[in-house]
N, C-alpha and C. Protein backbone atom coordinates (compact mmCIF):
# COMPACT_ATOMS: atom_id res chain seq x y z
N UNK A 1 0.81 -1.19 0.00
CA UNK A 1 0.00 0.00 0.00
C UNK A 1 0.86 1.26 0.00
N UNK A 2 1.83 1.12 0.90
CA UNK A 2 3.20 2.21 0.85
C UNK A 2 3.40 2.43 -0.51
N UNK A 3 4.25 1.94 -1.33
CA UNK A 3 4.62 1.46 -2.96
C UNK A 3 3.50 2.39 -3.38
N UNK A 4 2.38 1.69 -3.23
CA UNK A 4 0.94 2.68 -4.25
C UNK A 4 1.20 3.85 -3.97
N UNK A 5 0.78 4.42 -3.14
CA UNK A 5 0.62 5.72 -2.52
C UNK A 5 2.14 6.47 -2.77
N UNK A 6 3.37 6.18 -2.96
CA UNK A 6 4.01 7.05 -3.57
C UNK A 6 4.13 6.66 -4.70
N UNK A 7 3.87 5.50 -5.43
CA UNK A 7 3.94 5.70 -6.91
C UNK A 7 3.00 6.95 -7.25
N UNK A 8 1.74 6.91 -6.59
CA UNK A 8 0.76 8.27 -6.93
C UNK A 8 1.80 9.76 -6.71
N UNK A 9 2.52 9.56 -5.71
CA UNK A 9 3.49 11.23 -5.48
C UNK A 9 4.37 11.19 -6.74
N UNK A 10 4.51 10.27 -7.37
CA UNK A 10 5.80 9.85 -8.14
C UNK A 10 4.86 10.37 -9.41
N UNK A 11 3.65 9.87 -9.82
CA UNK A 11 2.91 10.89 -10.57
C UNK A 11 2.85 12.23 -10.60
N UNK A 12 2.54 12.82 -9.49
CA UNK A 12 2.28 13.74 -9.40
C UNK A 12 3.27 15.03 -9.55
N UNK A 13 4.83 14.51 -8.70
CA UNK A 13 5.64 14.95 -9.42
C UNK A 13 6.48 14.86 -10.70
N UNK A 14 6.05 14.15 -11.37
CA UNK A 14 6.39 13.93 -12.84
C UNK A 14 5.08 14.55 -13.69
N UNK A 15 4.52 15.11 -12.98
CA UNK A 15 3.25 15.73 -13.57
C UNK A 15 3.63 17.59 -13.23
N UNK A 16 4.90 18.12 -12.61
CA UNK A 16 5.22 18.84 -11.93
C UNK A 16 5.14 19.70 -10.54
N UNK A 17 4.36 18.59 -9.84
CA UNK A 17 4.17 18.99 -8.53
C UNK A 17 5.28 18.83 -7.94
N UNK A 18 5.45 20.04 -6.80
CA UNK A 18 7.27 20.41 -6.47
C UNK A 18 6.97 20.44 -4.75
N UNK A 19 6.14 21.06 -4.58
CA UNK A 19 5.24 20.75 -2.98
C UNK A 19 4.05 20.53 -2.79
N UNK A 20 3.60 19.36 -1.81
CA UNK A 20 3.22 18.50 -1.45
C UNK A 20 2.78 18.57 0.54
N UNK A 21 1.26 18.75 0.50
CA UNK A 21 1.13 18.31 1.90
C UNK A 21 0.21 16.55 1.80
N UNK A 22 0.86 16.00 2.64
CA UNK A 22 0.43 14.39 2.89
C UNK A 22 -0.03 14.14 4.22
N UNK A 23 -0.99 13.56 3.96
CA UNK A 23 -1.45 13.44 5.49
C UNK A 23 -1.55 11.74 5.66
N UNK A 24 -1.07 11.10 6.82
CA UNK A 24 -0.98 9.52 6.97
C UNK A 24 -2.67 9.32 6.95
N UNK A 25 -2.07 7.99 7.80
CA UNK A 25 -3.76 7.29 7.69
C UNK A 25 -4.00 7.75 9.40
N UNK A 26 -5.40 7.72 9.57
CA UNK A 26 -6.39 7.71 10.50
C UNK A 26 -6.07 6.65 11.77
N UNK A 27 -6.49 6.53 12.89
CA UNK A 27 -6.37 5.07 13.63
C UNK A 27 -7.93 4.50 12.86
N UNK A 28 -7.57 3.62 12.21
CA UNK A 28 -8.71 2.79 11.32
C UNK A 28 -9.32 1.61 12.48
N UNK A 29 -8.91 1.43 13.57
CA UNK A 29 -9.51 0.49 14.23
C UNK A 29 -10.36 1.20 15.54
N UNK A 30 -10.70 2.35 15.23
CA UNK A 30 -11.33 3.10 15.47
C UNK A 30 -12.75 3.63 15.02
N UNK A 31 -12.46 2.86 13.68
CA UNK A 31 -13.79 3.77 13.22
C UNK A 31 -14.48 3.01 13.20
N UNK A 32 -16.40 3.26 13.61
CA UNK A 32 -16.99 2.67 13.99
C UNK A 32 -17.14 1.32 13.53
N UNK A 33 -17.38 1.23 12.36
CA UNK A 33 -17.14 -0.17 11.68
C UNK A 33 -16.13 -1.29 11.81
N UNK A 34 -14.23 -0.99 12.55
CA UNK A 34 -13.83 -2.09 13.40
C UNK A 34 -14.09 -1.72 14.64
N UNK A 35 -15.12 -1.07 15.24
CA UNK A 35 -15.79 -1.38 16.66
C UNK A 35 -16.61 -2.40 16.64
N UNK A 36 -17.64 -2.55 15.73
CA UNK A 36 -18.79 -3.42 15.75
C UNK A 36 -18.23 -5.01 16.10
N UNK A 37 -17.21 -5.50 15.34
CA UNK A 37 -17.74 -7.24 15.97
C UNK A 37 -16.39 -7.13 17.79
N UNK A 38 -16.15 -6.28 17.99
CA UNK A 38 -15.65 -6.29 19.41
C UNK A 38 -16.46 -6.00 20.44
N UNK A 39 -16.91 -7.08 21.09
CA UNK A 39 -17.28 -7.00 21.94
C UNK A 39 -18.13 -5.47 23.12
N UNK A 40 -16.92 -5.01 23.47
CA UNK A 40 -16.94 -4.22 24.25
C UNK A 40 -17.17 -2.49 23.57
N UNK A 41 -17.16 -2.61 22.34
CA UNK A 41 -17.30 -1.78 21.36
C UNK A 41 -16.03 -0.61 21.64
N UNK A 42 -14.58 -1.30 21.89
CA UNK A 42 -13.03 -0.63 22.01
C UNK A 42 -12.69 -0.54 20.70
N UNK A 43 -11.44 0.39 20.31
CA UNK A 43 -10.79 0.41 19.67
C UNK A 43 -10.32 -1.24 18.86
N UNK A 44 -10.06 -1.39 17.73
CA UNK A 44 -9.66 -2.90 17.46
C UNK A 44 -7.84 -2.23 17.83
N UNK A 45 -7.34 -3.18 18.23
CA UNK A 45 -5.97 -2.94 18.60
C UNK A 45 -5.03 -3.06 16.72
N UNK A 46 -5.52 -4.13 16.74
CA UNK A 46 -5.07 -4.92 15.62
C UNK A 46 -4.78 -4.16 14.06
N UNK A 47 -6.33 -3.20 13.88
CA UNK A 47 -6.59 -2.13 12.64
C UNK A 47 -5.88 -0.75 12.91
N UNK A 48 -5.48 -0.76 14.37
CA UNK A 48 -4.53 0.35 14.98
C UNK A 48 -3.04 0.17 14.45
N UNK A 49 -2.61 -0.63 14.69
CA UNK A 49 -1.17 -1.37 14.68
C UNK A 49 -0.68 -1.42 13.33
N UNK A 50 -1.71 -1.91 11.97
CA UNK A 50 -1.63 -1.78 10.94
C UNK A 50 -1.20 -0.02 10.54
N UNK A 51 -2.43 0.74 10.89
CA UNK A 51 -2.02 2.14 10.85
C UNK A 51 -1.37 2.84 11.13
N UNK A 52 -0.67 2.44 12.57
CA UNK A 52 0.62 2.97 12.73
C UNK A 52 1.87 2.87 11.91
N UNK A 53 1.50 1.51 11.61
CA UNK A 53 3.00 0.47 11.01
C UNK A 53 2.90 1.59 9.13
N UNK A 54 1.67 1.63 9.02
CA UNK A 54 1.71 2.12 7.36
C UNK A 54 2.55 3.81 7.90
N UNK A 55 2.26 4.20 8.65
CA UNK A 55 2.53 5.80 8.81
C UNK A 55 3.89 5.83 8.98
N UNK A 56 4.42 4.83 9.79
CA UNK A 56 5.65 5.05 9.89
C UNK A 56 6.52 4.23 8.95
N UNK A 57 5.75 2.99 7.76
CA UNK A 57 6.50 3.42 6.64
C UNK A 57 6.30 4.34 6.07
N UNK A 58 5.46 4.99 5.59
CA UNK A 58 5.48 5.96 4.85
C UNK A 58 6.30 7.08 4.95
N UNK A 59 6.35 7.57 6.11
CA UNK A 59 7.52 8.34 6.32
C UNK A 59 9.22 7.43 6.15
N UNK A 60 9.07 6.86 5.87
CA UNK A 60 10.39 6.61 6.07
C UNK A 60 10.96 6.64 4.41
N UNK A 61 9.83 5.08 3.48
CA UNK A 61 9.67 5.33 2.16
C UNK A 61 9.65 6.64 1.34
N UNK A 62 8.94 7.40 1.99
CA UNK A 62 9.22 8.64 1.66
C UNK A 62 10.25 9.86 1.16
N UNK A 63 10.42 9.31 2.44
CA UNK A 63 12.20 10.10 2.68
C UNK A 63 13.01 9.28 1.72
N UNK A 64 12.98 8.00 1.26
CA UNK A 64 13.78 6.94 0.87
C UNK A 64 13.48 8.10 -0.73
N UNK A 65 12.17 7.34 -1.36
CA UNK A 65 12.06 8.04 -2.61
C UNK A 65 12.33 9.76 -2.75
N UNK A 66 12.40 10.19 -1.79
CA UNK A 66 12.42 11.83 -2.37
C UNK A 66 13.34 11.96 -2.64
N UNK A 67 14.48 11.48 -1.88
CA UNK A 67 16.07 11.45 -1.98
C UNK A 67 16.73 11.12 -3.31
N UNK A 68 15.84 9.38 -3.45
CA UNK A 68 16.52 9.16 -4.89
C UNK A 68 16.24 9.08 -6.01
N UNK A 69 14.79 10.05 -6.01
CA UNK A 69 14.09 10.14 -7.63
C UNK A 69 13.50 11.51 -7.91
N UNK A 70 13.28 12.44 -6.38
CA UNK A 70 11.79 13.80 -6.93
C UNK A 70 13.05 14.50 -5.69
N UNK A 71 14.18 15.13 -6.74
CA UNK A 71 15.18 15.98 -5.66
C UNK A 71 14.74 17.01 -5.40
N UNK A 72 13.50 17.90 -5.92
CA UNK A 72 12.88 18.80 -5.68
C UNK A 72 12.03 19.13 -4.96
N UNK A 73 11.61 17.99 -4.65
CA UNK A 73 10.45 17.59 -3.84
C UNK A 73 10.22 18.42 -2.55
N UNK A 74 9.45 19.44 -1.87
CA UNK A 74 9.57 19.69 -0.32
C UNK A 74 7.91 19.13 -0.09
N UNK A 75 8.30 18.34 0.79
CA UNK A 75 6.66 17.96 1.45
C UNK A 75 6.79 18.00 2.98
N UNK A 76 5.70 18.02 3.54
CA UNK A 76 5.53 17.44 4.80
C UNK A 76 4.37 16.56 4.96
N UNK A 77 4.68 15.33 6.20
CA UNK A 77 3.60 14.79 5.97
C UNK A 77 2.98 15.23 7.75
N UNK A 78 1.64 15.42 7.27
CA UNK A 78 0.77 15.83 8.40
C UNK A 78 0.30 14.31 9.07
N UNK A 79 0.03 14.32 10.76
CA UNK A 79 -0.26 13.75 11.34
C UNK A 79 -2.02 13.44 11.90
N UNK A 80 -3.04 12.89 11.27
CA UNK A 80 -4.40 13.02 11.27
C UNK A 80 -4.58 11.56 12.32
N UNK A 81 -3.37 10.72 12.38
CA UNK A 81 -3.69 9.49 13.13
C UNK A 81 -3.68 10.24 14.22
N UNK A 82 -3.24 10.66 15.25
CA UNK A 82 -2.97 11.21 16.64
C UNK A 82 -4.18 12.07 17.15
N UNK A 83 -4.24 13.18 15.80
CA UNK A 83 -5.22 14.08 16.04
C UNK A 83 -6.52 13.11 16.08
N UNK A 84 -7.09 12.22 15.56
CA UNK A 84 -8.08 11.87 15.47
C UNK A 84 -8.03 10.91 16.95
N UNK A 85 -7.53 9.86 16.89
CA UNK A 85 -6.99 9.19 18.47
C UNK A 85 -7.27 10.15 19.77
N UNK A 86 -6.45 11.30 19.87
CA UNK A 86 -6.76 12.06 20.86
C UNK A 86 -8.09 12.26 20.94
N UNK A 87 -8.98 13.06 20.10
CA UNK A 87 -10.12 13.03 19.84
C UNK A 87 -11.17 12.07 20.61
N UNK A 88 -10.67 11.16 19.80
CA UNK A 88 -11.46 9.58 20.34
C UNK A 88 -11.84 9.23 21.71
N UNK A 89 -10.17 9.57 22.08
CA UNK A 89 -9.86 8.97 23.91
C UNK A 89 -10.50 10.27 24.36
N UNK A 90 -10.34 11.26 24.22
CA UNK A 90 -10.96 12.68 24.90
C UNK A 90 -11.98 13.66 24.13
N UNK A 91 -12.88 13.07 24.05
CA UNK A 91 -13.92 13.68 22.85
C UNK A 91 -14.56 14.99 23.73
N UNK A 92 -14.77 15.20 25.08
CA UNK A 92 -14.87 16.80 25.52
C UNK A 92 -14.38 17.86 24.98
N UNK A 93 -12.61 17.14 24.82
CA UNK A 93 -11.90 18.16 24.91
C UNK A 93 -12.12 18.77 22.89
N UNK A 94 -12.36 17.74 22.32
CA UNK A 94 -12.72 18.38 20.96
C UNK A 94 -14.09 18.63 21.03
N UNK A 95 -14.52 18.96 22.05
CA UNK A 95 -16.71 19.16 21.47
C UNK A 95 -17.23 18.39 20.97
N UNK A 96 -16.82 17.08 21.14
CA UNK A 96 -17.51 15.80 20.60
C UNK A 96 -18.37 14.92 22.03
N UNK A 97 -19.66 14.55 21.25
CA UNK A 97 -20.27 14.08 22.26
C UNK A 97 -20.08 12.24 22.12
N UNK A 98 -19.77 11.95 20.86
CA UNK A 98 -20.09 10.52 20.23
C UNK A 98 -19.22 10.28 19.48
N UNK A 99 -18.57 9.04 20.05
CA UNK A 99 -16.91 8.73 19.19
C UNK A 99 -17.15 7.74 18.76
N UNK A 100 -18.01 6.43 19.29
CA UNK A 100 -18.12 4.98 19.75
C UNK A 100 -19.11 4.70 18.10
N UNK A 101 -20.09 5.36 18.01
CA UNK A 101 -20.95 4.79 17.14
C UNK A 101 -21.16 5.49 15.72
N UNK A 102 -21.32 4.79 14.81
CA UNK A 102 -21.75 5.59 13.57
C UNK A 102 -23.05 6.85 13.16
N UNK A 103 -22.95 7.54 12.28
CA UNK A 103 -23.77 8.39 12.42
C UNK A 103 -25.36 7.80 11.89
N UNK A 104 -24.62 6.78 10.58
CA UNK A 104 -25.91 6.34 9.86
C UNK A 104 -24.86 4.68 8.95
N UNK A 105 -25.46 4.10 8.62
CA UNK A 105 -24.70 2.70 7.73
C UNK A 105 -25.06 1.69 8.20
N UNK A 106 -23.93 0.58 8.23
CA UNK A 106 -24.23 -0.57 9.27
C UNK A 106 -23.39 -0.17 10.52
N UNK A 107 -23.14 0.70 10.55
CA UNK A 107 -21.64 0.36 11.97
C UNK A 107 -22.68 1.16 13.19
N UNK A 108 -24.02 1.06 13.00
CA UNK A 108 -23.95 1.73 14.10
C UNK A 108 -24.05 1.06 15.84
């Protein structure tokens, strides 16, 4: 999935894009839909771990390809896993009343 996702930057700068904001992935075992077959309706640990593991290749791949193909390249990649996580665990503190359940779908 790493590979995909900068072959797409690898487009984009061969398409002449020179800067670049990227934002990782989400905690995906979070969102309501891997809550539903857990029990206790927690975080899935498991869809977490995946998302971490992609974010912190990606940054790394990243850095790997900018170096040795898009020397022009200035990006940063933004952090939406944390921000959203925090959120989650402390939904007061963002003005959120409802973290746990979906708004409308099957996950609710």
């Amino acid at each position: 999935m790493v590979a995909t996702y900068i072959k797409h930057i690898k487009t984009l700068y061969n398409l002449g894009a020179r800067r670049l904001g990227i934002l990782d992935v989400l905690p995906l075992g979070c969102l309501p839909i891997s809550r539903v077959p857990i029990e206790s309706g927690s975080c899935s640990g498991t869809d977490n771990w995946q998302a971490r593991l992609f974010n912190r290749l990606l940054r790394r791949e990243m850095t790997a390809a900018a170096t040795a193909s898009m020397p022009d390249l200035v990006y940063s990649i933004g952090s939406i896993y944390y921000t959203f996580y925090d959120m989650i665990k402390n939904p007061s503190s963002a003005g959120v009343r409802e973290v746990a359940r979906a708004c409308c779908g099957d996950a609710s």
